[in-house]
Protein backbone atom coordinates (compact mmCIF):
# COMPACT_ATOMS: atom_id res chain seq x y z
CA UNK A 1 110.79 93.85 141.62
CA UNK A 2 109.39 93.81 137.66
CA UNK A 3 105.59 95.20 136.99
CA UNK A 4 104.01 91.87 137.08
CA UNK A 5 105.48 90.95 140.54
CA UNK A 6 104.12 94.38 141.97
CA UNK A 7 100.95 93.46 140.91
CA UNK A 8 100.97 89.89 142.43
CA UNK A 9 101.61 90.93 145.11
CA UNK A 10 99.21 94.27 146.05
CA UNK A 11 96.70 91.95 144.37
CA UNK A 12 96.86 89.11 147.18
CA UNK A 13 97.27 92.25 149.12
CA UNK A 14 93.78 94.00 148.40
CA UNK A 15 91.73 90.18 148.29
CA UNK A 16 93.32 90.29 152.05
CA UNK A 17 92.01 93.82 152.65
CA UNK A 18 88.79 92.90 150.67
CA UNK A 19 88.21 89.86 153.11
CA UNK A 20 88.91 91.74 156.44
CA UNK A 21 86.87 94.93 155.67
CA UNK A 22 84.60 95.64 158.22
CA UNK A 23 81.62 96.83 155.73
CA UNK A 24 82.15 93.45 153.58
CA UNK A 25 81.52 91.16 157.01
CA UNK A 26 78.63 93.49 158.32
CA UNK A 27 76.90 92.99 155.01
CA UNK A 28 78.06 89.48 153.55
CA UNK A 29 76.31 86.65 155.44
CA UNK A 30 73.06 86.74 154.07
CA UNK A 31 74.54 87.19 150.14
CA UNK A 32 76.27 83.79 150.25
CA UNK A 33 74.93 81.51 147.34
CA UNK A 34 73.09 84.58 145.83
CA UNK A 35 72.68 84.98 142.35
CA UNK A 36 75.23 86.45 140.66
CA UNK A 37 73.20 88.96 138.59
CA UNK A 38 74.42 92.12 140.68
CA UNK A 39 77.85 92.91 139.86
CA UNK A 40 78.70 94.74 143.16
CA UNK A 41 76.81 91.80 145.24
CA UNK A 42 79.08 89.56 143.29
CA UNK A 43 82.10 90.99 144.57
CA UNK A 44 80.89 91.31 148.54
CA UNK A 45 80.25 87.45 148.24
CA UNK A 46 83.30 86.43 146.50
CA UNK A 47 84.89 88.32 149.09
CA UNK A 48 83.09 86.12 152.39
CA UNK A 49 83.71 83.33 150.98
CA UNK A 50 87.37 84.03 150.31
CA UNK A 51 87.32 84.82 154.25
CA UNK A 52 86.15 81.57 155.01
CA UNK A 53 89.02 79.94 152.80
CA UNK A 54 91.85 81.72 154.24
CA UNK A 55 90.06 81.44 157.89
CA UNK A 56 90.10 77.39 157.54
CA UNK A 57 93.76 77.51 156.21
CA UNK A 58 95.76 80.07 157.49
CA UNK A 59 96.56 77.90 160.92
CA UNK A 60 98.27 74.80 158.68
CA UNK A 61 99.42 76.74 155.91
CA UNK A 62 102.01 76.10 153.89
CA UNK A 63 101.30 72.42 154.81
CA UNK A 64 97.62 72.61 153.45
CA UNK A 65 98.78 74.55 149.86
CA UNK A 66 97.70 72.05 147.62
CA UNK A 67 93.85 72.11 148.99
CA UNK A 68 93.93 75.94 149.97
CA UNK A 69 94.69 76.48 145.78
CA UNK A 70 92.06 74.07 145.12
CA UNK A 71 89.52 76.05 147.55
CA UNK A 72 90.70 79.31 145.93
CA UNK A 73 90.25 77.77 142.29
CA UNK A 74 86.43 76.52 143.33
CA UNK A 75 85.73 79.80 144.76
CA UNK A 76 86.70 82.32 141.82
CA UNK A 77 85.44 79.47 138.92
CA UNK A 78 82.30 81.27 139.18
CA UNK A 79 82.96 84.79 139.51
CA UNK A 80 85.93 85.03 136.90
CA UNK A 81 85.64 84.27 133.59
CA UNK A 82 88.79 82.83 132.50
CA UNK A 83 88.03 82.27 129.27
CA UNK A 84 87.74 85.50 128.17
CA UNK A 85 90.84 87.17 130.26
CA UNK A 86 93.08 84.16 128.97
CA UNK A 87 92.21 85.32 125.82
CA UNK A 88 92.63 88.83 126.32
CA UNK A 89 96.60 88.02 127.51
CA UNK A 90 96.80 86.21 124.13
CA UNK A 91 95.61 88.68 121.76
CA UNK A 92 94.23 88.31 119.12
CA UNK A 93 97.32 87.53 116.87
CA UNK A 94 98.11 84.51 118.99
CA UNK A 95 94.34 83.47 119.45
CA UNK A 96 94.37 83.55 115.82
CA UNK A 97 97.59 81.19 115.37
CA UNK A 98 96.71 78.77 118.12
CA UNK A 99 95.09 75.92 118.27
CA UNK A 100 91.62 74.79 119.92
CA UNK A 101 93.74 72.74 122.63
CA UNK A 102 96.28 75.35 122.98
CA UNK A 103 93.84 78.01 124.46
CA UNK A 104 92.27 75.26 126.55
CA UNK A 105 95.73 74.47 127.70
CA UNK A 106 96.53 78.17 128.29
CA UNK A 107 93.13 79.09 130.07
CA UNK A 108 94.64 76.09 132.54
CA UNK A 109 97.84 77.18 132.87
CA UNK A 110 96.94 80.87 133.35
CA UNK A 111 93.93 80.03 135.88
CA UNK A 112 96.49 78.05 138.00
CA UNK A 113 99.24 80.49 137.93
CA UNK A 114 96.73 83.02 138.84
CA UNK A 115 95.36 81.16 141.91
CA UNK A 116 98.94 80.34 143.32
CA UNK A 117 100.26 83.78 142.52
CA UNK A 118 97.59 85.76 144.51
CA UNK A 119 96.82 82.82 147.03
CA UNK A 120 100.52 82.73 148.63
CA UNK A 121 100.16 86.83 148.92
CA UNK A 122 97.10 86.39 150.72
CA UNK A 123 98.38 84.65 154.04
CA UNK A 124 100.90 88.00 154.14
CA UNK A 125 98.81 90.45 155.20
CA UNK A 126 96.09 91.99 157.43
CA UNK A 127 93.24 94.11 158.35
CA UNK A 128 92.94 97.45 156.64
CA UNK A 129 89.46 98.80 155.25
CA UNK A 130 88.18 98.79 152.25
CA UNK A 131 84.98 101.32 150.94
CA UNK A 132 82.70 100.29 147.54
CA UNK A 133 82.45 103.88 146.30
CA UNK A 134 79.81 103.79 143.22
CA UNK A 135 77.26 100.69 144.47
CA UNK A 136 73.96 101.63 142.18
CA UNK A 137 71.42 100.14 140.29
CA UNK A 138 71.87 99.18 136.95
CA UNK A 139 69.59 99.18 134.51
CA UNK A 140 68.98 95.79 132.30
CA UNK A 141 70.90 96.76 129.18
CA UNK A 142 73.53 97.29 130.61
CA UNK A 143 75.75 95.22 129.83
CA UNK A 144 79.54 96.29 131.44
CA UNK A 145 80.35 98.13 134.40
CA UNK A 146 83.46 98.85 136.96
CA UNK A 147 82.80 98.08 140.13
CA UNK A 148 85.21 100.84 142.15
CA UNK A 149 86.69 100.15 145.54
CA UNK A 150 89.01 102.13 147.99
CA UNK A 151 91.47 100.35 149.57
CA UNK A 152 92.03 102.18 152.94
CA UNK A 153 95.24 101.61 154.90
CA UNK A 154 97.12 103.92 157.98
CA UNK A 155 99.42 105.31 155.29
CA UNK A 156 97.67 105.01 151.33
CA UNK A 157 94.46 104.86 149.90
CA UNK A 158 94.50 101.96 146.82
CA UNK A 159 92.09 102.39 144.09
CA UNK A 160 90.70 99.00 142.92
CA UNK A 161 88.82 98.45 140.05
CA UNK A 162 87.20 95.52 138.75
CA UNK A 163 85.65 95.22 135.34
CA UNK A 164 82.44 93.06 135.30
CA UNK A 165 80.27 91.64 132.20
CA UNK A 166 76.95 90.60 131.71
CA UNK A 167 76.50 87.23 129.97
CA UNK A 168 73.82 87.89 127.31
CA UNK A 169 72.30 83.79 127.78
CA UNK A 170 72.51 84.01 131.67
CA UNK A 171 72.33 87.45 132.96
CA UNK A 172 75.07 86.85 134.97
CA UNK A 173 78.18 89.06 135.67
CA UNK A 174 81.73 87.92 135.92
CA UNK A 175 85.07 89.76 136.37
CA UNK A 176 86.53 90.26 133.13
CA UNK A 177 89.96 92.50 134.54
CA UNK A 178 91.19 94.06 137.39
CA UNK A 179 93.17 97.41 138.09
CA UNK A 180 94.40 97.81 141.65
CA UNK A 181 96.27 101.64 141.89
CA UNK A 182 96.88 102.17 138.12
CA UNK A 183 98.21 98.44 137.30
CA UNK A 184 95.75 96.54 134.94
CA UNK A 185 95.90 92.94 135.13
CA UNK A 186 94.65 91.75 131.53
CA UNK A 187 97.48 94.08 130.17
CA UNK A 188 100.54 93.10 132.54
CA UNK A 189 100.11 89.72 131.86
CA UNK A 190 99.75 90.03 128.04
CA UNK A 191 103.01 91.69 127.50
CA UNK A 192 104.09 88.92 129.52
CA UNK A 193 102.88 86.35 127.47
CA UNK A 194 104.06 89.07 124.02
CA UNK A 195 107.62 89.03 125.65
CA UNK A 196 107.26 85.10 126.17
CA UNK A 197 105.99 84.46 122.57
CA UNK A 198 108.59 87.19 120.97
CA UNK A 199 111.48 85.07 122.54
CA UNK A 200 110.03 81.63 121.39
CA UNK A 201 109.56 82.43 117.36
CA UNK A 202 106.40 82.41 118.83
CA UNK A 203 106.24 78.85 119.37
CA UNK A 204 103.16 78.85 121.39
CA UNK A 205 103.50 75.65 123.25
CA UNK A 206 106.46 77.04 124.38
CA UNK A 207 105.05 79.65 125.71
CA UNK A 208 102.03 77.50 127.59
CA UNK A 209 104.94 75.41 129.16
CA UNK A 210 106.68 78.11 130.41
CA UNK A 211 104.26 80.07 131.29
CA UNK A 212 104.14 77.99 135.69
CA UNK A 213 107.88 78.05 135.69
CA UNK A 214 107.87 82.03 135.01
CA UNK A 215 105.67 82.95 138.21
């Protein structure tokens, strides 16, 4: 099993563990709909809602896929800006050679191979606990911050990391990247997309269109 495939799969593993922790139900129900200028809250909700989703599912899935990925893809629209981490897999040599429709077409691409990567790991697992270790308050210039979680099981304890901004026009904060026990996301997938573009002459569309088949 390559890099990229280990971190599929812990990361459907640890949205799983996120959505079954104890702490996250005890605290979650009255955070629903919040705003999303509290990068930790952000997170918690994310988390309930992704409960719901897999709650409503799980009992007809793999007959229900195609509206299960469109639930997940609603739910993490606002939380994740894919924009910026599509980007970020790029780089900035290939930003710089593409086109205007060839990121858009990417950002899709990438956003949908994201959802159906982690969303078929998430009906695999179960109930472990997870622990936000570093919940504070932030002051207002700040800008970027890692929210830190511990992913508690019988056996291992998973660090999980996700990196949140602060939109400078909304105030709001989005996940940017996340590491889950040393594997960071943003970089796995953008020496995929190197290796892809490396064995293409870096044809770029060739790249976008291979990009599904590859998962």
């Amino acid at each position: 099993m390559n890099k990229l495939s280990v971190f599929s799969r812990t990361l459907g593993l640890c949205l799983v563990i996120l959505s079954f922790s104890p702490l996250v139900g005890a605290q979650m129900s009255a955070q629903t709909g919040a705003s999303k200028q509290d990068p930790f809250d952000n997170i918690e909700t994310m988390t309930s809602e992704l409960l719901t989703i897999i709650a409503d599912h799980k009992g007809q899935y793999p007959r229900n896929e195609k509206s299960y990925f469109s639930a997940l893809n609603n739910l993490m629209t606002p939380f994740v800006d894919f924009d910026y981490v599509a980007k970020k897999v790029m780089g900035k040599k290939y930003v710089k050679l593409s086109t205007r429709e060839q990121r858009d077409r990417f950002v899709g691409v990438f956003r949908e191979g994201l959802v159906e990567t982690y969303g078929r790991g998430l009906m695999s697992y179960g109930d472990e606990k997870i622990v936000l270790v570093n919940r504070q308050v932030l002051p207002d210039e700040k800008r970027v911050v890692i929210v830190k979680q511990e992913i508690r099981g019988a056996t291992a304890v998973y660090p999980l990391n996700y990196l949140m901004a602060k939109k400078r026009k909304t105030g709001e904060w989005n996940v940017v990247n996340v590491t889950l026990n040393g594997i960071n996301l943003s970089k796995t997938f953008s020496s995929q997309f190197q290796n892809a573009a490396r064995k293409s002459s870096d044809d770029i569309d060739k790249v976008i269109d291979g990009w599904l088949i590859s998962k």
